[in-house]
PDB file of N, CA and C in Angstrom:
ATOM      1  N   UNK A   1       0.821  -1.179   0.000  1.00  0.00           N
ATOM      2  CA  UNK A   1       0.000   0.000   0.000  1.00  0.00           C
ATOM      3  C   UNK A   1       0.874   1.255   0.000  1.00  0.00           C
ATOM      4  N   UNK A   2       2.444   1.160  -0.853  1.00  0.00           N
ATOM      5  CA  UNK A   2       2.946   2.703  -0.691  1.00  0.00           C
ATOM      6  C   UNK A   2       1.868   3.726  -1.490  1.00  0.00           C
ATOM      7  N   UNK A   3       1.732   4.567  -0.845  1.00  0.00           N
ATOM      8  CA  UNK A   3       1.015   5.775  -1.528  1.00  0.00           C
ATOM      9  C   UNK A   3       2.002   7.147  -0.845  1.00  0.00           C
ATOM     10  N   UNK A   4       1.941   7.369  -3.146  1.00  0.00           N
ATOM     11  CA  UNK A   4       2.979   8.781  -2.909  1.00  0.00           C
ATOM     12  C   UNK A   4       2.009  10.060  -2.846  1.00  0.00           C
ATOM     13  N   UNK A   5       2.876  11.007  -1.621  1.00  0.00           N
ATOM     14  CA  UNK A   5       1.754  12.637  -1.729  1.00  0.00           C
ATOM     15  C   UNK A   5       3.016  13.246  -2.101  1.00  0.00           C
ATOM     16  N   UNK A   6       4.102  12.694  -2.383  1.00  0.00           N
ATOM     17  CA  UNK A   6       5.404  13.663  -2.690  1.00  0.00           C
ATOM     18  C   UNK A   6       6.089  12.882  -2.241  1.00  0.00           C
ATOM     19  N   UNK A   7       7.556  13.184  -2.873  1.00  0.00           N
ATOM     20  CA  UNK A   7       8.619  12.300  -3.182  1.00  0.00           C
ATOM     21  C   UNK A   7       9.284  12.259  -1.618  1.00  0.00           C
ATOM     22  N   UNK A   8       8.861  13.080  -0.541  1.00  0.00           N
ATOM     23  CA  UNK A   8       9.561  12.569   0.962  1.00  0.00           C
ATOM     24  C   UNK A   8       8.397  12.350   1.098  1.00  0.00           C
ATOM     25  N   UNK A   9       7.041  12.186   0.618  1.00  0.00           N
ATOM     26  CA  UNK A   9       5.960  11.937   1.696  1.00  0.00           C
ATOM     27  C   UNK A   9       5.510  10.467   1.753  1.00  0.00           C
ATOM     28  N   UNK A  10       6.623   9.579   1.172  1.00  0.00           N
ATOM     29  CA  UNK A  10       5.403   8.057   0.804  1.00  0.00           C
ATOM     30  C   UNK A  10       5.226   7.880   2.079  1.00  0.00           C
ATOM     31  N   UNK A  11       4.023   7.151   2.154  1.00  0.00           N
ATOM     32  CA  UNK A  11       3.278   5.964   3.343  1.00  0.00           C
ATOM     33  C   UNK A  11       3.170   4.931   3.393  1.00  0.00           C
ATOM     34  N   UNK A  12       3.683   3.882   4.152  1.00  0.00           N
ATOM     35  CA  UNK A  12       4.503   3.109   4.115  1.00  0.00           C
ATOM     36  C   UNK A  12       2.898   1.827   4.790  1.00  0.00           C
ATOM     37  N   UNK A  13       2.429   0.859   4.583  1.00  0.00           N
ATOM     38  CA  UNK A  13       1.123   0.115   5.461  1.00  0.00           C
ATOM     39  C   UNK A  13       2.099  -0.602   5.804  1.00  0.00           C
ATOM     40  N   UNK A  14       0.766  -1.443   6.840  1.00  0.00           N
ATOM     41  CA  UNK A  14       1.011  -1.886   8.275  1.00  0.00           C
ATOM     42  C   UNK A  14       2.378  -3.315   7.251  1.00  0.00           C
ATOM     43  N   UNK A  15       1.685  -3.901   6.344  1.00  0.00           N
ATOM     44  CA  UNK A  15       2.358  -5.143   5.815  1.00  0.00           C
ATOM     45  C   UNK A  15       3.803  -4.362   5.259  1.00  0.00           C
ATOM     46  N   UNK A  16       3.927  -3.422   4.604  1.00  0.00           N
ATOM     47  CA  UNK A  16       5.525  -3.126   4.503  1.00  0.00           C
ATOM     48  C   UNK A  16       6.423  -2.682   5.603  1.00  0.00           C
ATOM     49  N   UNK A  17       5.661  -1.936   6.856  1.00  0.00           N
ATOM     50  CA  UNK A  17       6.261  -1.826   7.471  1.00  0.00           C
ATOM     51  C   UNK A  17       6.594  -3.509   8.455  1.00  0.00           C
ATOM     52  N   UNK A  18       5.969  -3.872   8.486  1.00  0.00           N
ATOM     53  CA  UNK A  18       6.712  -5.006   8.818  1.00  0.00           C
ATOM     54  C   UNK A  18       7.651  -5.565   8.498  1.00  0.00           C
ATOM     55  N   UNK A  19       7.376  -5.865   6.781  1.00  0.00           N
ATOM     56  CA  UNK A  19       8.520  -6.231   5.971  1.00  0.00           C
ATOM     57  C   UNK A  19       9.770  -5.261   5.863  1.00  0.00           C
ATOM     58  N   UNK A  20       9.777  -4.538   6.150  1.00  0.00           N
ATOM     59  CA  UNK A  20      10.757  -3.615   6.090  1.00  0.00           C
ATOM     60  C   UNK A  20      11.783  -3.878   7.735  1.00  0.00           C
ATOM     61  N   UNK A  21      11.259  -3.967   8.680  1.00  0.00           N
ATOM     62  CA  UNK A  21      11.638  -4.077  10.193  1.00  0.00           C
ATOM     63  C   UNK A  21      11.800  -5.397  10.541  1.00  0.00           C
ATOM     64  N   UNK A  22      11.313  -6.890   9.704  1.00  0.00           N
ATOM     65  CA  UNK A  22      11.343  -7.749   9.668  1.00  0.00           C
ATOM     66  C   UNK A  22      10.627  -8.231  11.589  1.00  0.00           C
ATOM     67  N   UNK A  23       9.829  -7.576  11.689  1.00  0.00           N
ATOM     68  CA  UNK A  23       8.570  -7.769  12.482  1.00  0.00           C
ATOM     69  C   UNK A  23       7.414  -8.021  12.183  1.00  0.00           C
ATOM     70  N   UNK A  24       6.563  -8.921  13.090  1.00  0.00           N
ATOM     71  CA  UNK A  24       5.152  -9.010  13.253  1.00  0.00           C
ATOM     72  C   UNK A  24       4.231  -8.270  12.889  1.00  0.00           C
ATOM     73  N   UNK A  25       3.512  -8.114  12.084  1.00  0.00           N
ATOM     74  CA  UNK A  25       2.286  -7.048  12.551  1.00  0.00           C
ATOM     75  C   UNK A  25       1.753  -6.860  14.054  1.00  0.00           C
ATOM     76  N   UNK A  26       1.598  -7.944  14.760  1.00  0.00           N
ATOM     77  CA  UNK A  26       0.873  -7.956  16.128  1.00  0.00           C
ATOM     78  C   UNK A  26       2.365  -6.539  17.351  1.00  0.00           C
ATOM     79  N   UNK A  27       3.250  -6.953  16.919  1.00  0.00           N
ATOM     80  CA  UNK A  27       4.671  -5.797  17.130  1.00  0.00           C
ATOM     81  C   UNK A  27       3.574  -4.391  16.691  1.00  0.00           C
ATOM     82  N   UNK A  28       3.663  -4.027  15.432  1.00  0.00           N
ATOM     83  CA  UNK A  28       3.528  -2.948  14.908  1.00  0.00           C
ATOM     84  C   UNK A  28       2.306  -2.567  15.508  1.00  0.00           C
ATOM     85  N   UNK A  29       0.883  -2.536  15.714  1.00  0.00           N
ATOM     86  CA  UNK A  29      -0.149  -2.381  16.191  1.00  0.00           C
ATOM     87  C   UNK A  29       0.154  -2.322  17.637  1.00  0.00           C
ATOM     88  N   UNK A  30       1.030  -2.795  18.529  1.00  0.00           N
ATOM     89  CA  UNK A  30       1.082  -2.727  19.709  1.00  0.00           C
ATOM     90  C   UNK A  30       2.080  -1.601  20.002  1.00  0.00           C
ATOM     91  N   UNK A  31       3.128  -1.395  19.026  1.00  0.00           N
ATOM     92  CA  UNK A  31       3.980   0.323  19.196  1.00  0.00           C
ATOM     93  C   UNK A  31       3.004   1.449  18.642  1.00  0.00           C
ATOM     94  N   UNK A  32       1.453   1.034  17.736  1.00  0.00           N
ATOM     95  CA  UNK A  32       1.041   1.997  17.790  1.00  0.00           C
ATOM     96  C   UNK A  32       0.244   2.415  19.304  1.00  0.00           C
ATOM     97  N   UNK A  33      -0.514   1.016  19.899  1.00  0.00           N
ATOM     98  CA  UNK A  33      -1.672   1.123  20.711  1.00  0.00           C
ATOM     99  C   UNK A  33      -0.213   1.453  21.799  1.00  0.00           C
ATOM    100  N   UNK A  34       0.429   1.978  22.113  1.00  0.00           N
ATOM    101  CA  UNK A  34       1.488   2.290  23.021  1.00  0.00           C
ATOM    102  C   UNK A  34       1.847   3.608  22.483  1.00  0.00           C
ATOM    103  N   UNK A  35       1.278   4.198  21.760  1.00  0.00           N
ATOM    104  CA  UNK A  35       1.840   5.818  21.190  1.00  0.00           C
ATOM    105  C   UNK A  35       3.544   5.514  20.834  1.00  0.00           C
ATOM    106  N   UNK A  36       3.776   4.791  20.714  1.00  0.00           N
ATOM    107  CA  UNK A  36       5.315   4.633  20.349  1.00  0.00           C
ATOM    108  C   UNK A  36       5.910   4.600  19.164  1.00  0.00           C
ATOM    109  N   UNK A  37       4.583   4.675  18.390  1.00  0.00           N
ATOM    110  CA  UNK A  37       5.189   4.542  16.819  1.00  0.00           C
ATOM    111  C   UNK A  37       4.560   5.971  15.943  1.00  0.00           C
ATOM    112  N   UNK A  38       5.127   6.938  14.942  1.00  0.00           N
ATOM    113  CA  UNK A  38       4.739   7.189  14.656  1.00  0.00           C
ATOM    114  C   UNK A  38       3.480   7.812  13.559  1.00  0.00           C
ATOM    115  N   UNK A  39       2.508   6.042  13.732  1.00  0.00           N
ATOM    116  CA  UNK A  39       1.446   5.993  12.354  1.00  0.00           C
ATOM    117  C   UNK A  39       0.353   7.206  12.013  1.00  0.00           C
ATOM    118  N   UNK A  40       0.430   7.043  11.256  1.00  0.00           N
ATOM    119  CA  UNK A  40      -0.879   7.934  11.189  1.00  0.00           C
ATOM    120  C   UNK A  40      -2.599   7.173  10.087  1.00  0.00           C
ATOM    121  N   UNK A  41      -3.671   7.399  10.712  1.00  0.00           N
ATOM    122  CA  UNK A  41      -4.628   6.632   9.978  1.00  0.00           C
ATOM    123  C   UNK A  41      -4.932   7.130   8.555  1.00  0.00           C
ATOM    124  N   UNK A  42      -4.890   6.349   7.896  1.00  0.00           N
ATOM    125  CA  UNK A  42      -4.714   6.097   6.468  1.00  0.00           C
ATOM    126  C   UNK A  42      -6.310   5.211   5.672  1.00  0.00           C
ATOM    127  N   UNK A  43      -6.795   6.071   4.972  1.00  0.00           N
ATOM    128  CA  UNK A  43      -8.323   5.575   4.423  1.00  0.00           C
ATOM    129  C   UNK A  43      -9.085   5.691   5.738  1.00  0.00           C
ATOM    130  N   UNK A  44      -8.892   6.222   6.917  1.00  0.00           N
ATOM    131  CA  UNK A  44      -9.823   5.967   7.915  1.00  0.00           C
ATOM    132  C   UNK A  44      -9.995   4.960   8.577  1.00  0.00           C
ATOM    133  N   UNK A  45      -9.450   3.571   8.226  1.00  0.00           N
ATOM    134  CA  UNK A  45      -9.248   2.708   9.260  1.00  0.00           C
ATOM    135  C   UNK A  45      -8.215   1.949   9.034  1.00  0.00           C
ATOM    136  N   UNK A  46      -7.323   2.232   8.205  1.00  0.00           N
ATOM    137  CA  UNK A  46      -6.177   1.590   7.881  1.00  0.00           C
ATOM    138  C   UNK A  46      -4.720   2.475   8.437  1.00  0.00           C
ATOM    139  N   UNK A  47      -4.001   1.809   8.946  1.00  0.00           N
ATOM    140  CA  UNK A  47      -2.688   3.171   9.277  1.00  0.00           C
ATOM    141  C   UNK A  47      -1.691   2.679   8.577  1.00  0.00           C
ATOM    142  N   UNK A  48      -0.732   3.547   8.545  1.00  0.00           N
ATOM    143  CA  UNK A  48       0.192   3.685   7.748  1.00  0.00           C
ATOM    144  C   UNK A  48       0.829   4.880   8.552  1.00  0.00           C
ATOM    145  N   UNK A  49       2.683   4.682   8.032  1.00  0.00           N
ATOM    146  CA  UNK A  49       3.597   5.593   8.280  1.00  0.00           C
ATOM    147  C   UNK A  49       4.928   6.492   7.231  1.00  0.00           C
ATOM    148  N   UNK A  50       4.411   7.730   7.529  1.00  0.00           N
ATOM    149  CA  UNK A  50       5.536   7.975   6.540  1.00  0.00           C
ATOM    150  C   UNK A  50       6.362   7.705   6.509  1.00  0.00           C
ATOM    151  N   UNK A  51       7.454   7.857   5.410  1.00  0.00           N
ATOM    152  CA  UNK A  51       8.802   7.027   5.506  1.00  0.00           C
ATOM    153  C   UNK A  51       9.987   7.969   6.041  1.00  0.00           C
ATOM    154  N   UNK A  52      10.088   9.077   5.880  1.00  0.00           N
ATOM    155  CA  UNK A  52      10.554   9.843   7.006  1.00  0.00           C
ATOM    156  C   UNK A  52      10.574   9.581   8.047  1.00  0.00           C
ATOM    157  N   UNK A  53       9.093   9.731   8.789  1.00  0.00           N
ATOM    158  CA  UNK A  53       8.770   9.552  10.364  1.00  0.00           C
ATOM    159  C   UNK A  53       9.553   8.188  10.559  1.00  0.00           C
ATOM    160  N   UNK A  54       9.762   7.152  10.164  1.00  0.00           N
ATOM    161  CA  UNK A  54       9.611   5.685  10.695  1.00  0.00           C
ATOM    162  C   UNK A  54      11.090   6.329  10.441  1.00  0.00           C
ATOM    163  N   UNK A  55      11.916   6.271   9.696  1.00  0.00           N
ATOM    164  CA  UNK A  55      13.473   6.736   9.615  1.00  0.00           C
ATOM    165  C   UNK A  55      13.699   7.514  11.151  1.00  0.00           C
ATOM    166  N   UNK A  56      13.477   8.498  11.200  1.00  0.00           N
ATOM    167  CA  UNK A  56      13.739   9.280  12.553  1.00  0.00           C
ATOM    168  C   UNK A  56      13.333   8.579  13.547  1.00  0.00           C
ATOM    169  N   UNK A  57      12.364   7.459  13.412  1.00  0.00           N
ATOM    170  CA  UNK A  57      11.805   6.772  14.974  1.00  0.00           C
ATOM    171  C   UNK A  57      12.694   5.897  15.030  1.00  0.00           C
ATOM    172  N   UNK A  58      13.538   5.014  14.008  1.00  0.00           N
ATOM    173  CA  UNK A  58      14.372   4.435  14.375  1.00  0.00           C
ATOM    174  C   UNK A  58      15.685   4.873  14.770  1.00  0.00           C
ATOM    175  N   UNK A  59      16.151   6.019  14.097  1.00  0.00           N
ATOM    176  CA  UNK A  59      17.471   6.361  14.257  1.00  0.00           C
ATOM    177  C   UNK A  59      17.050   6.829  16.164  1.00  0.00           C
ATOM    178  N   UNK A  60      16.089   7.302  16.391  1.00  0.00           N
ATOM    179  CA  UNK A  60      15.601   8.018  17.827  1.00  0.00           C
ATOM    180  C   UNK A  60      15.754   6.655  18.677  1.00  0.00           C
ATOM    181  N   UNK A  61      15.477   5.589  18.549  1.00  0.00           N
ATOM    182  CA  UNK A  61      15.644   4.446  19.085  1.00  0.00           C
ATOM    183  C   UNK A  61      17.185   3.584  19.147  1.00  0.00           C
ATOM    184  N   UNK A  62      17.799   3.999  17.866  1.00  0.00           N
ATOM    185  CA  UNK A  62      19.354   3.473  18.015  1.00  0.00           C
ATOM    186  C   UNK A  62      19.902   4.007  18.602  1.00  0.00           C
ATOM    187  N   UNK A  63      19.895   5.437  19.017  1.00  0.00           N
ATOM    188  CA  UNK A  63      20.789   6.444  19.875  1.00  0.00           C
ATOM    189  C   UNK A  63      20.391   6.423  20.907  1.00  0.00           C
ATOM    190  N   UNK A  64      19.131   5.663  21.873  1.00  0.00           N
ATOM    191  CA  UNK A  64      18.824   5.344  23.026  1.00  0.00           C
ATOM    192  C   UNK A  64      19.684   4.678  23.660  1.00  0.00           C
TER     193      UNK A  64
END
């Protein structure tokens, strides 16, 4: 489900971001329901994350 609004803005769904982090979905839904991730809702009941945001949440997490 990438969907481009501009060339830094893609949005990344719940199934790539997994594939990308080589995590669970049941992971990803639980860093959202924990405010820990930064998704945003996508079609209204689907979320998704930009690919920016998820870049900075990890680098914010390696330097922890």
């Amino acid at each position: 489900m990438t969907t481009h609004v501009g060339t830094d803005r893609e949005i990344l769904g719940v199934a790539e971001i997994c594939a990308e982090l080589k995590v669970h979905e049941n992971t990803v839904y639980r860093w959202i329901a924990e405010e820990d991730f930064p998704a945003i809702r996508v079609g209204g009941r689907k979320w998704g994350v930009r690919r920016a945001e998820m870049d900075w949440w990890l680098d914010q997490r390696r330097d922890a």
